[in-house]
PDB file of N, CA and C in Angstrom:
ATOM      1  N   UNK A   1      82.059 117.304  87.634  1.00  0.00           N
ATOM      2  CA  UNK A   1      83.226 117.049  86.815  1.00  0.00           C
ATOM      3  C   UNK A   1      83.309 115.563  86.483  1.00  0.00           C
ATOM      4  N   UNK A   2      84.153 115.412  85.360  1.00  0.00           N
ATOM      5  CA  UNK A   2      83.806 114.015  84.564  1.00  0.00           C
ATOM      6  C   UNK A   2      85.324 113.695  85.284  1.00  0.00           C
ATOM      7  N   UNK A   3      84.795 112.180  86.105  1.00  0.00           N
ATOM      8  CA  UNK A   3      86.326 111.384  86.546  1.00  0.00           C
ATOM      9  C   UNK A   3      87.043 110.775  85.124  1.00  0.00           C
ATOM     10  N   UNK A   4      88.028 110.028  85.335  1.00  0.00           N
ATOM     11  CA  UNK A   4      88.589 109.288  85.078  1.00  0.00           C
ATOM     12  C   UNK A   4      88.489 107.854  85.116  1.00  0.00           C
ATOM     13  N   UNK A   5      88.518 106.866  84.206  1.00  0.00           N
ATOM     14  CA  UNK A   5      88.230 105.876  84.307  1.00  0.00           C
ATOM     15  C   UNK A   5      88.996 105.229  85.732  1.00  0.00           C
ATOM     16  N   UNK A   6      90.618 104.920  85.835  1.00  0.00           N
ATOM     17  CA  UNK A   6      91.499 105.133  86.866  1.00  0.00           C
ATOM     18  C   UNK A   6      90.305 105.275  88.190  1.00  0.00           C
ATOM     19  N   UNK A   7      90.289 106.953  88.629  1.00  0.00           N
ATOM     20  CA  UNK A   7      89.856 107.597  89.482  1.00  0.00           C
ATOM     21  C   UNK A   7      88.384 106.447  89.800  1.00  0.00           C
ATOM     22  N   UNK A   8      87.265 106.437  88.976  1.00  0.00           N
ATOM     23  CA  UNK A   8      86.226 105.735  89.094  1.00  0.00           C
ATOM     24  C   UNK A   8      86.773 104.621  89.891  1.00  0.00           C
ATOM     25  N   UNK A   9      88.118 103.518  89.416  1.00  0.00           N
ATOM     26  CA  UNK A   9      88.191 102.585  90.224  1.00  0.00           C
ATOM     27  C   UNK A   9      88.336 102.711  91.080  1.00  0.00           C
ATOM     28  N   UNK A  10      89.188 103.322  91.611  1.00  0.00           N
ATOM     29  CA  UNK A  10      89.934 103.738  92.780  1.00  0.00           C
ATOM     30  C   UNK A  10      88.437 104.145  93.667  1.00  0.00           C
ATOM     31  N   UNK A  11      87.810 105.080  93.385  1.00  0.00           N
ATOM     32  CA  UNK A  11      86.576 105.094  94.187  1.00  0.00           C
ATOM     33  C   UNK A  11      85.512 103.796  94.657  1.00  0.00           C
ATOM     34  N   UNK A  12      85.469 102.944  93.570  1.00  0.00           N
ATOM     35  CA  UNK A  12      85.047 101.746  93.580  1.00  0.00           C
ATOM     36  C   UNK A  12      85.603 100.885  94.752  1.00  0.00           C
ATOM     37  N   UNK A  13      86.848 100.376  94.553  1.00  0.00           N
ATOM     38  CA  UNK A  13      88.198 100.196  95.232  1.00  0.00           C
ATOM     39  C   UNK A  13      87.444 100.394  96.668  1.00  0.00           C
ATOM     40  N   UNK A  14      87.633 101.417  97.252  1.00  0.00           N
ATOM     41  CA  UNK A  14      87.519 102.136  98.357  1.00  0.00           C
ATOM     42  C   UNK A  14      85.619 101.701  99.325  1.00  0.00           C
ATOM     43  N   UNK A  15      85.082 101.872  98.302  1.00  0.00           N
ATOM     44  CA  UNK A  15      84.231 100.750  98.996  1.00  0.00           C
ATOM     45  C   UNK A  15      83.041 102.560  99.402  1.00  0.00           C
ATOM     46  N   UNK A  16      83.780 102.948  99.859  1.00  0.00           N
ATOM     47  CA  UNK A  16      83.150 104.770 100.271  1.00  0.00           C
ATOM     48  C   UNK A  16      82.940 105.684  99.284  1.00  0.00           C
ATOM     49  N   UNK A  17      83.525 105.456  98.378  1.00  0.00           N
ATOM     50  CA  UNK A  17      84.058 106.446  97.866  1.00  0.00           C
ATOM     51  C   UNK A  17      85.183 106.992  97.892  1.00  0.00           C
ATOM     52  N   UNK A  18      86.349 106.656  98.617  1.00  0.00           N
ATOM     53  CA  UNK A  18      87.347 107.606  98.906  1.00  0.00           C
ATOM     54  C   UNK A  18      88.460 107.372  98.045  1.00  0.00           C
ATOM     55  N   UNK A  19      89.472 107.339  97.865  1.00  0.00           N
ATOM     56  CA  UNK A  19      90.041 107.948  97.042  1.00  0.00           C
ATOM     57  C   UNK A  19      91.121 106.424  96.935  1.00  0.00           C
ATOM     58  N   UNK A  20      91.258 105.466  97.636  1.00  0.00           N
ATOM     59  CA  UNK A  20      91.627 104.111  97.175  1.00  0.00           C
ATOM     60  C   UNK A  20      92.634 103.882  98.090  1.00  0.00           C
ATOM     61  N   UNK A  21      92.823 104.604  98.758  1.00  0.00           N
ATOM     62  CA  UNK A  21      94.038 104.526  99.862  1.00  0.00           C
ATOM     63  C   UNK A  21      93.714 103.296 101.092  1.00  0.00           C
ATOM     64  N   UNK A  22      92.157 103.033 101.230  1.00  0.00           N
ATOM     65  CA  UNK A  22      92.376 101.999 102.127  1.00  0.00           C
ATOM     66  C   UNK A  22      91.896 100.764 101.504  1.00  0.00           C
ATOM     67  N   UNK A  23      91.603 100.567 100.537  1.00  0.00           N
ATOM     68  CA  UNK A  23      91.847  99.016  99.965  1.00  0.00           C
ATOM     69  C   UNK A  23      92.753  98.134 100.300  1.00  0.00           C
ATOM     70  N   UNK A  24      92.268  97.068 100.521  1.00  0.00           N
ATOM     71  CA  UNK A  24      93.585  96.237 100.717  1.00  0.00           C
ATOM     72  C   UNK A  24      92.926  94.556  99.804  1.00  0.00           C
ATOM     73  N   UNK A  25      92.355  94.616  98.823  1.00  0.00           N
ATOM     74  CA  UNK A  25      91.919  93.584  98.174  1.00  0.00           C
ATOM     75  C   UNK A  25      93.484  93.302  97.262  1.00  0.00           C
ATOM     76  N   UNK A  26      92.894  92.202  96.302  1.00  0.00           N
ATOM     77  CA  UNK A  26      93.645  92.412  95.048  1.00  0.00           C
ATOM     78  C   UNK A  26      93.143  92.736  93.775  1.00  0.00           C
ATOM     79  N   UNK A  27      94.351  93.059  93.088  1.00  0.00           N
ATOM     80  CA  UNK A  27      94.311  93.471  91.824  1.00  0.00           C
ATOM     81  C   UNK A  27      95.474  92.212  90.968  1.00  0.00           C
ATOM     82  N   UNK A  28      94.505  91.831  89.925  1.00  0.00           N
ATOM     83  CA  UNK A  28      95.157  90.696  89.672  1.00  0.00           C
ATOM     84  C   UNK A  28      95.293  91.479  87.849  1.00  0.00           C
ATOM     85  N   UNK A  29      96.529  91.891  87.497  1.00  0.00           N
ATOM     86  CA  UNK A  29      97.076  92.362  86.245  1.00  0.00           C
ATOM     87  C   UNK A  29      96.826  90.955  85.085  1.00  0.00           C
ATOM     88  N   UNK A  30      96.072  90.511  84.377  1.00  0.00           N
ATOM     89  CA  UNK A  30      96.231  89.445  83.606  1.00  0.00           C
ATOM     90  C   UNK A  30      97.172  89.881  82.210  1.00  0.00           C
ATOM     91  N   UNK A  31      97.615  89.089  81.724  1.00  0.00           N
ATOM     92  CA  UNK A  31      98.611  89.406  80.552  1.00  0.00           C
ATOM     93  C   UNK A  31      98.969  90.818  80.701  1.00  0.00           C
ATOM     94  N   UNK A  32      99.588  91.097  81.577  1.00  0.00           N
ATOM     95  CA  UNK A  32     101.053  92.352  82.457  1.00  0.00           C
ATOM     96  C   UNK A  32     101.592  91.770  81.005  1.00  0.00           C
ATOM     97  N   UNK A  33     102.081  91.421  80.591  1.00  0.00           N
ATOM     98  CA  UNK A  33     103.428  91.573  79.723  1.00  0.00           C
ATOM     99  C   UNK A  33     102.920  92.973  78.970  1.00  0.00           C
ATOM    100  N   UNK A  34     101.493  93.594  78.960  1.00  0.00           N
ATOM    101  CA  UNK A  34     101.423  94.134  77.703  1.00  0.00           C
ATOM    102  C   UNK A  34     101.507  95.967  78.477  1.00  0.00           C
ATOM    103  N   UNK A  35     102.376  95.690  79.602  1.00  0.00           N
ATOM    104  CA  UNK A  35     102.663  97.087  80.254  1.00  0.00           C
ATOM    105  C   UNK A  35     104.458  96.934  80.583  1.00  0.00           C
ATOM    106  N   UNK A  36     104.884  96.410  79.573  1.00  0.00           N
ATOM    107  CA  UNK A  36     106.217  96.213  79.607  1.00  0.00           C
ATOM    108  C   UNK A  36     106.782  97.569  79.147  1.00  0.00           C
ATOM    109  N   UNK A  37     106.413  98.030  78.701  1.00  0.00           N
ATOM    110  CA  UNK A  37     106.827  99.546  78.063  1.00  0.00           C
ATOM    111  C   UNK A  37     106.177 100.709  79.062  1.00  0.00           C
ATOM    112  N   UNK A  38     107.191 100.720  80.416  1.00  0.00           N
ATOM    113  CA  UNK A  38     107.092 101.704  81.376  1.00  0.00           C
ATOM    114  C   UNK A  38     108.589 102.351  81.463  1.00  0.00           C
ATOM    115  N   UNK A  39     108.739 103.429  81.383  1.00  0.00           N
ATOM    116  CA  UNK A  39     109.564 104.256  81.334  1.00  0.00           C
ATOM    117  C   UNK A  39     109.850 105.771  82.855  1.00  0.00           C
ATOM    118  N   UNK A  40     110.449 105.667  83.712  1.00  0.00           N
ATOM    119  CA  UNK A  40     109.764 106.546  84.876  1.00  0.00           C
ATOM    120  C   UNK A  40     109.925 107.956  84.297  1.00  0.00           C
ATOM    121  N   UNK A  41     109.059 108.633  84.586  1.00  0.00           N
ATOM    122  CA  UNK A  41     109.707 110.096  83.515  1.00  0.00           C
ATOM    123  C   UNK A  41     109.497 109.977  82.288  1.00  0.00           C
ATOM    124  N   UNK A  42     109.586 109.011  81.849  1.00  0.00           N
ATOM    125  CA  UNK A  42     109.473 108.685  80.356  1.00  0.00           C
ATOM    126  C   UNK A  42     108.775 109.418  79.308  1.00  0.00           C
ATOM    127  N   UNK A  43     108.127 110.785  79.744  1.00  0.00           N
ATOM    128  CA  UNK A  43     106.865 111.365  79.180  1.00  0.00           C
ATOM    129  C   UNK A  43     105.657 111.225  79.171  1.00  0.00           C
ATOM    130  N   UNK A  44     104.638 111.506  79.629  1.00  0.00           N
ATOM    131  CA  UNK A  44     103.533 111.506  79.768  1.00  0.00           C
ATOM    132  C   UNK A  44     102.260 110.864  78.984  1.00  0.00           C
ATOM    133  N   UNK A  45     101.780 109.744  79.085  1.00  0.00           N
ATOM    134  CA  UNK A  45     100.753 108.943  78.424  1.00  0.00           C
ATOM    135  C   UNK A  45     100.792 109.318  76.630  1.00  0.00           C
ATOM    136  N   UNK A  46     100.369 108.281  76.054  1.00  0.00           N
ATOM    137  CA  UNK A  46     100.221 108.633  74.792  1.00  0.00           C
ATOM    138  C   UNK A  46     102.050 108.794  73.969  1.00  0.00           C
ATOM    139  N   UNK A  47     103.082 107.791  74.535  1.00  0.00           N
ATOM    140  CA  UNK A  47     103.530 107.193  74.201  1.00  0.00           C
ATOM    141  C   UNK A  47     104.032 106.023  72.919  1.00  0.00           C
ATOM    142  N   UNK A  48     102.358 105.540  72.600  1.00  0.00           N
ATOM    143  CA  UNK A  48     101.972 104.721  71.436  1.00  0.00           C
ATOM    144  C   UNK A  48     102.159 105.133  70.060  1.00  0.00           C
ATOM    145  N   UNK A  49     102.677 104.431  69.291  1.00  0.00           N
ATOM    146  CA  UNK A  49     102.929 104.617  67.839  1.00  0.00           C
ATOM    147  C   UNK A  49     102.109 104.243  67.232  1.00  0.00           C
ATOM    148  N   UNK A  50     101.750 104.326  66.121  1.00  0.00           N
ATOM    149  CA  UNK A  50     100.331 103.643  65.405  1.00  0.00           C
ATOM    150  C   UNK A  50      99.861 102.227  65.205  1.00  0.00           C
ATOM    151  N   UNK A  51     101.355 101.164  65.817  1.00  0.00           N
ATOM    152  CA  UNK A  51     100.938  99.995  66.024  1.00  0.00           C
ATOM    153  C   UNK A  51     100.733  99.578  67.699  1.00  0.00           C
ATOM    154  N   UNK A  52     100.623 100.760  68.457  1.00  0.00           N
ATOM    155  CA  UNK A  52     100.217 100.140  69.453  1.00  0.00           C
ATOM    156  C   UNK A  52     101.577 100.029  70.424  1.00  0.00           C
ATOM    157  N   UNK A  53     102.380  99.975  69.717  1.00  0.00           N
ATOM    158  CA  UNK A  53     103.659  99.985  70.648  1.00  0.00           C
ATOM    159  C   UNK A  53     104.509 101.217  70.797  1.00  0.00           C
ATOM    160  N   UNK A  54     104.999 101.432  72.435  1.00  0.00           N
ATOM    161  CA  UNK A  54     106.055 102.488  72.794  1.00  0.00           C
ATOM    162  C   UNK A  54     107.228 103.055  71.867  1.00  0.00           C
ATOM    163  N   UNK A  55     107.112 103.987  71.644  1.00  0.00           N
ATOM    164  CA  UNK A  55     107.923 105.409  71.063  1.00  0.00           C
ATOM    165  C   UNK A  55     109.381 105.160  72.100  1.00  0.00           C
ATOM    166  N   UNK A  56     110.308 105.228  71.497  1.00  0.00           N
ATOM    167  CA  UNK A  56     111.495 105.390  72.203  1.00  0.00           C
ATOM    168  C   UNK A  56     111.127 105.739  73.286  1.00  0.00           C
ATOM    169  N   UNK A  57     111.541 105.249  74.969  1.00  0.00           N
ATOM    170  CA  UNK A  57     111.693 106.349  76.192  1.00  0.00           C
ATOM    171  C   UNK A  57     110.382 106.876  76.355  1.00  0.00           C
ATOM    172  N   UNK A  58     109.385 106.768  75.809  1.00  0.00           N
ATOM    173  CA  UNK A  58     108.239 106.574  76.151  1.00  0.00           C
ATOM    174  C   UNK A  58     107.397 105.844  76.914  1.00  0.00           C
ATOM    175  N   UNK A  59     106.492 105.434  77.663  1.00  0.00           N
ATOM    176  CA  UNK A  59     105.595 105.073  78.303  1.00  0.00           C
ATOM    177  C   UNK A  59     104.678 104.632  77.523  1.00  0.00           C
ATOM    178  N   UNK A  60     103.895 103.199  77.463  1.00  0.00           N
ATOM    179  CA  UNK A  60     102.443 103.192  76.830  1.00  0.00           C
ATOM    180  C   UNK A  60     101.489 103.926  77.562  1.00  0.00           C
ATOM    181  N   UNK A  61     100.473 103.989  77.019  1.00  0.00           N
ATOM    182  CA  UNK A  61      99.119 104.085  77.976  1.00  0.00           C
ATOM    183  C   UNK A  61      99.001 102.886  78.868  1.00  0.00           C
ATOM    184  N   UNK A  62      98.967 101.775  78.751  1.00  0.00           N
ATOM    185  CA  UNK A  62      98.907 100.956  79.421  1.00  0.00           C
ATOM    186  C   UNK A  62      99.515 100.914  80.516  1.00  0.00           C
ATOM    187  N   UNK A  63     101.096 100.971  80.263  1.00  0.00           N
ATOM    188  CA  UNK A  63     102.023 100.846  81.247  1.00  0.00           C
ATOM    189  C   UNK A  63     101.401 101.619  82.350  1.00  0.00           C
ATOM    190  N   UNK A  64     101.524 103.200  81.863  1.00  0.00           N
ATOM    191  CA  UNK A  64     100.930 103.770  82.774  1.00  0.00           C
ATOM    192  C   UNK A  64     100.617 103.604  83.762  1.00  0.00           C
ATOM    193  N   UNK A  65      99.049 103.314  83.327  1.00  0.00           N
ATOM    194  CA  UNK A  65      97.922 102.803  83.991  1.00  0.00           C
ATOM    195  C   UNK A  65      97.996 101.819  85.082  1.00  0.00           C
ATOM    196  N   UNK A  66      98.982 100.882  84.496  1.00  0.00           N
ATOM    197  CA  UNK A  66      99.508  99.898  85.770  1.00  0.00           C
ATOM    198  C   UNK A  66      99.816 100.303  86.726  1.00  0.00           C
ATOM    199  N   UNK A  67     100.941 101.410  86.463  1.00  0.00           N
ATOM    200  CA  UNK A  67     101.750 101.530  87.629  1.00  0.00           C
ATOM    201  C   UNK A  67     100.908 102.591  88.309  1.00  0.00           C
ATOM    202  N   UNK A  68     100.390 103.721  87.668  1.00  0.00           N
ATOM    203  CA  UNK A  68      99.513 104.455  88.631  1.00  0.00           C
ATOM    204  C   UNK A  68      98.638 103.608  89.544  1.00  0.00           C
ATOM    205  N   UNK A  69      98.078 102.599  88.787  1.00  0.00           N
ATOM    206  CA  UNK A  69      97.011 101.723  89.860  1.00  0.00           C
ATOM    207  C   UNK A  69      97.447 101.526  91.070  1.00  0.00           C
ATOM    208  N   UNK A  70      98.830 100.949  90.940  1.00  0.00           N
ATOM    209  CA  UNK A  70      99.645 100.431  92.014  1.00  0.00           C
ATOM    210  C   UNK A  70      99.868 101.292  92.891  1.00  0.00           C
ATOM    211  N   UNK A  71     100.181 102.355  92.581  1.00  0.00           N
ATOM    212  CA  UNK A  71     100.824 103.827  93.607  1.00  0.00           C
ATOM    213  C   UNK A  71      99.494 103.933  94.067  1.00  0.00           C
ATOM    214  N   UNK A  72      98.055 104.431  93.473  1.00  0.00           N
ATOM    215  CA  UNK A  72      96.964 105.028  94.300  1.00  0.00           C
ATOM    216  C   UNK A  72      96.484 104.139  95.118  1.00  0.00           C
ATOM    217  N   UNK A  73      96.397 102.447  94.758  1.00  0.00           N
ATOM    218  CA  UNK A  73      96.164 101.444  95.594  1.00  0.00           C
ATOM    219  C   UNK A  73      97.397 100.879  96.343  1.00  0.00           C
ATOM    220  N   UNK A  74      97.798 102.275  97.641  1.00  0.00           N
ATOM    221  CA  UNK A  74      99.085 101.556  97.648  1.00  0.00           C
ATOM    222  C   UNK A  74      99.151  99.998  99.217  1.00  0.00           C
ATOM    223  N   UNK A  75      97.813 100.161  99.518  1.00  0.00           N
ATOM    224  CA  UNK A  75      97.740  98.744 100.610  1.00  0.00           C
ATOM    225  C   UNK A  75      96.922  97.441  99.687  1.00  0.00           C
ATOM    226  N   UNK A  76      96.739  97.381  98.429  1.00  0.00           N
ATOM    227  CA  UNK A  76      96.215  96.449  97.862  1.00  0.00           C
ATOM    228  C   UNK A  76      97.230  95.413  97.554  1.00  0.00           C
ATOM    229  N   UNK A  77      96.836  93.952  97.539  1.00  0.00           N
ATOM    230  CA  UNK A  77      97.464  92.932  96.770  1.00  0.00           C
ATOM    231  C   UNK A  77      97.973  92.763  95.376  1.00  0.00           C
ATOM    232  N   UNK A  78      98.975  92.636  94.849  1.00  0.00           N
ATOM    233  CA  UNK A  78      99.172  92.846  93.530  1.00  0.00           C
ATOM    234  C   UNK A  78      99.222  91.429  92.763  1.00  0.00           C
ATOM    235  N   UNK A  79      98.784  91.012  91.645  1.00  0.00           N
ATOM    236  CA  UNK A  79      99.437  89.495  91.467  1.00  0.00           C
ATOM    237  C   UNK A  79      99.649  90.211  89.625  1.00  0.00           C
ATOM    238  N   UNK A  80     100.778  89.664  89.156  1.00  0.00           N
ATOM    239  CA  UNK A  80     101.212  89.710  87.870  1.00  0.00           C
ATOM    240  C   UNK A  80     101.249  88.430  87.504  1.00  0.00           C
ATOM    241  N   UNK A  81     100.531  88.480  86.056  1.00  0.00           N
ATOM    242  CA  UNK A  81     100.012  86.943  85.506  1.00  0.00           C
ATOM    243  C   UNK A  81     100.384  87.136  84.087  1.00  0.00           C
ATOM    244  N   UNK A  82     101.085  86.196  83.522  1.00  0.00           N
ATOM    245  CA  UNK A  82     101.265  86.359  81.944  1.00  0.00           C
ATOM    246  C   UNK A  82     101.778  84.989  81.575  1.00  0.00           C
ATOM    247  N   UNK A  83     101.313  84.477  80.398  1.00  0.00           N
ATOM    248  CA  UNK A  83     101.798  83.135  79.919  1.00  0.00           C
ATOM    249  C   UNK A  83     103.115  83.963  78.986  1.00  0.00           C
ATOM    250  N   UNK A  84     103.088  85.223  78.472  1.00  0.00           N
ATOM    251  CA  UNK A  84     104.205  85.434  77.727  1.00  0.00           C
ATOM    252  C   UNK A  84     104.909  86.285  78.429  1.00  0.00           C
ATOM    253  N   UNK A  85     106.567  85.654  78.245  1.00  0.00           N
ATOM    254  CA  UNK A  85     107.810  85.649  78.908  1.00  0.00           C
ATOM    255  C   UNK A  85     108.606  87.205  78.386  1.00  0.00           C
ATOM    256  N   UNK A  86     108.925  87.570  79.231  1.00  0.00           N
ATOM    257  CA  UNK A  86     109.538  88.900  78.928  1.00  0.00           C
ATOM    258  C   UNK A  86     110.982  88.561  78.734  1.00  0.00           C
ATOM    259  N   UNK A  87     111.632  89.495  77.465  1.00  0.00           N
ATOM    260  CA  UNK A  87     113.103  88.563  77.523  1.00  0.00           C
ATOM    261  C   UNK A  87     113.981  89.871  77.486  1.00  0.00           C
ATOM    262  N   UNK A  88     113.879  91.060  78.290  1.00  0.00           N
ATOM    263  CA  UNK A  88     114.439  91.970  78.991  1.00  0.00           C
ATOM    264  C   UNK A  88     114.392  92.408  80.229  1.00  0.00           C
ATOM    265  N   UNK A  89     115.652  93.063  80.814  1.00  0.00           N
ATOM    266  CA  UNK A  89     115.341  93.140  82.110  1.00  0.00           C
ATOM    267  C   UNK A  89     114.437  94.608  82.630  1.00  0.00           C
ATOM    268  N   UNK A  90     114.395  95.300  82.089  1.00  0.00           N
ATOM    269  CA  UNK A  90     113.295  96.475  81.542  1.00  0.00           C
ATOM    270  C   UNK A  90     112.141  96.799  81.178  1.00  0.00           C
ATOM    271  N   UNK A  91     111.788  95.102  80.896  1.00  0.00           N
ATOM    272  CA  UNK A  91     110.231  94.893  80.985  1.00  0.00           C
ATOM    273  C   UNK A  91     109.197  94.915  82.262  1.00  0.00           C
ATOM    274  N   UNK A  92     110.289  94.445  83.177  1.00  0.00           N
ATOM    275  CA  UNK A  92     110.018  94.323  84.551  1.00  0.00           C
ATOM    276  C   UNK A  92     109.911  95.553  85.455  1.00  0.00           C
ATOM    277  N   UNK A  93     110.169  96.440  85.023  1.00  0.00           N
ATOM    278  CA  UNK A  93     109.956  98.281  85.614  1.00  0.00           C
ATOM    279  C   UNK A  93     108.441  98.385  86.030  1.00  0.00           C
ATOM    280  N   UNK A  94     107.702  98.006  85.332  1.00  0.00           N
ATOM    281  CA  UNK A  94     105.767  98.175  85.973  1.00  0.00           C
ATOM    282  C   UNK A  94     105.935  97.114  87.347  1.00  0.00           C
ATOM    283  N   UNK A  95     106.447  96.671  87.791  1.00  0.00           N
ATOM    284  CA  UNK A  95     106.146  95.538  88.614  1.00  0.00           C
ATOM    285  C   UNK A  95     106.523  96.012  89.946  1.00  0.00           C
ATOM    286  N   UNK A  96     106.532  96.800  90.099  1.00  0.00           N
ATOM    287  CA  UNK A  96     106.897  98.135  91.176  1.00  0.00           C
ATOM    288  C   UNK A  96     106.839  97.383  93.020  1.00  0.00           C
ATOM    289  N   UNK A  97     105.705  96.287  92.750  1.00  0.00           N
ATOM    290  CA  UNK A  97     105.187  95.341  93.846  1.00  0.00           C
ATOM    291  C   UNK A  97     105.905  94.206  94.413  1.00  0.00           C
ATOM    292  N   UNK A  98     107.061  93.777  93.482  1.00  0.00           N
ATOM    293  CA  UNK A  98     107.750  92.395  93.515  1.00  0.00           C
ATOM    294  C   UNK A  98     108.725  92.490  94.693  1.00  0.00           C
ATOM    295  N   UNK A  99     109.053  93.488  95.180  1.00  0.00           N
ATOM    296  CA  UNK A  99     109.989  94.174  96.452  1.00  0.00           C
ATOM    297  C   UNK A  99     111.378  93.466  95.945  1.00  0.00           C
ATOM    298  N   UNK A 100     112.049  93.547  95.009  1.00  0.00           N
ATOM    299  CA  UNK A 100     113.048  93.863  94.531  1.00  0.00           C
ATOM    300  C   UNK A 100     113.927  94.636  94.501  1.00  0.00           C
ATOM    301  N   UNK A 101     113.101  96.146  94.202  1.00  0.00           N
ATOM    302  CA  UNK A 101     113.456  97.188  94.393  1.00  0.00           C
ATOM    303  C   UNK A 101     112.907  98.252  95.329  1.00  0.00           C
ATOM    304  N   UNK A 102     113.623  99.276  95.520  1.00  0.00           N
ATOM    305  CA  UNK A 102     112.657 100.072  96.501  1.00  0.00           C
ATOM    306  C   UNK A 102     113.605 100.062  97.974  1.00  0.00           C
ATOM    307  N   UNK A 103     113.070 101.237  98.526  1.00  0.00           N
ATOM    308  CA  UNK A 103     112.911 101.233  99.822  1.00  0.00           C
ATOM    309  C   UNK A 103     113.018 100.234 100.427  1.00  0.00           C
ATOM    310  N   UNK A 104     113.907  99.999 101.553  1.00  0.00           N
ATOM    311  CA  UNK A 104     114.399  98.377 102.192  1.00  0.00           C
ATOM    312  C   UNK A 104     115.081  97.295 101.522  1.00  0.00           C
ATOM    313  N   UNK A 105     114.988  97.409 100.167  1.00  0.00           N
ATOM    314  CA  UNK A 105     115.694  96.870  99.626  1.00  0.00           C
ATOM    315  C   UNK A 105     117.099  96.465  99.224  1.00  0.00           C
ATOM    316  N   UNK A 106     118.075  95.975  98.666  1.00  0.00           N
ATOM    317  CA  UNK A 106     119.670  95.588  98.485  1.00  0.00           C
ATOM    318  C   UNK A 106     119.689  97.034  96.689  1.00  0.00           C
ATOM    319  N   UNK A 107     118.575  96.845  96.042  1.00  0.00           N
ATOM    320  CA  UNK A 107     118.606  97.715  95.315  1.00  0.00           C
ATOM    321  C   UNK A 107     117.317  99.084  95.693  1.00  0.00           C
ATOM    322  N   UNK A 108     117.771 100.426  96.008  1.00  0.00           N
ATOM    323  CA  UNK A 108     117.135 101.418  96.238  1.00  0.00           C
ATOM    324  C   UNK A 108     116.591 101.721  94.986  1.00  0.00           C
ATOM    325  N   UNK A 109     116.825 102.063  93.647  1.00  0.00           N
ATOM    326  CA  UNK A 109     116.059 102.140  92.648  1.00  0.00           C
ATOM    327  C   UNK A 109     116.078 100.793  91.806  1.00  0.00           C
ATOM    328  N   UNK A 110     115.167 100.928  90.937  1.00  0.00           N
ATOM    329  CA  UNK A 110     115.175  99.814  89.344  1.00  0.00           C
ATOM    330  C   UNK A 110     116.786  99.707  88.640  1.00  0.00           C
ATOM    331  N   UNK A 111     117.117 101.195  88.584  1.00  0.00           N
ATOM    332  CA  UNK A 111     118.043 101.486  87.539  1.00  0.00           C
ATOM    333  C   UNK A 111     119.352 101.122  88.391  1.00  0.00           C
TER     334      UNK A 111
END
């Protein structure tokens, strides 16, 4: 069966083969701003309008991709890098890593 690009890393990742759960390297996101359009639920990949940008309440592909990375690599290092400035607070939803939110946190969800 044909993997997934994703899946391939994650095997990579893993060093064995296994499935990415014991990585603990980093993953360094360069220009993250361009997974600002994450939506949870939001509908399922393919999101994109013909310029490349998120459909109402949609998800990019990109976004996606981020945040899945993050969940399957969930003992890896994360670093978010972007010279361009996000000027919503909603852009910041892929960043799942910043411990802001979440579990243990003062805020239990994003929203």
């Amino acid at each position: 069966s044909r993997r997934s690009r994703l899946e391939q890393i994650c095997r990579w990742a893993d060093g064995a083969g296994g499935d990415g759960s014991n990585f603990d390297g980093v993953i360094a996101f360069d220009e993250c701003h361009k997974a600002k359009n994450f939506h949870e639920n939001g509908g399922g990949g393919g999101g994109d309008d013909s310029d490349g940008k998120a459909s109402a309440g949609k998800s990019t592909k990109v976004a996606e991709a981020v945040v899945k990375l993050q969940r399957l690599l969930p003992r890896a290092r994360i670093l978010y890098s972007s010279a361009t400035g996000l000027s919503d607070l909603n852009s910041l939803r892929f960043m799942e890593r910043l411990g802001l939110w979440g579990a243990g946190t003062s805020f239990p969800t994003f929203d």
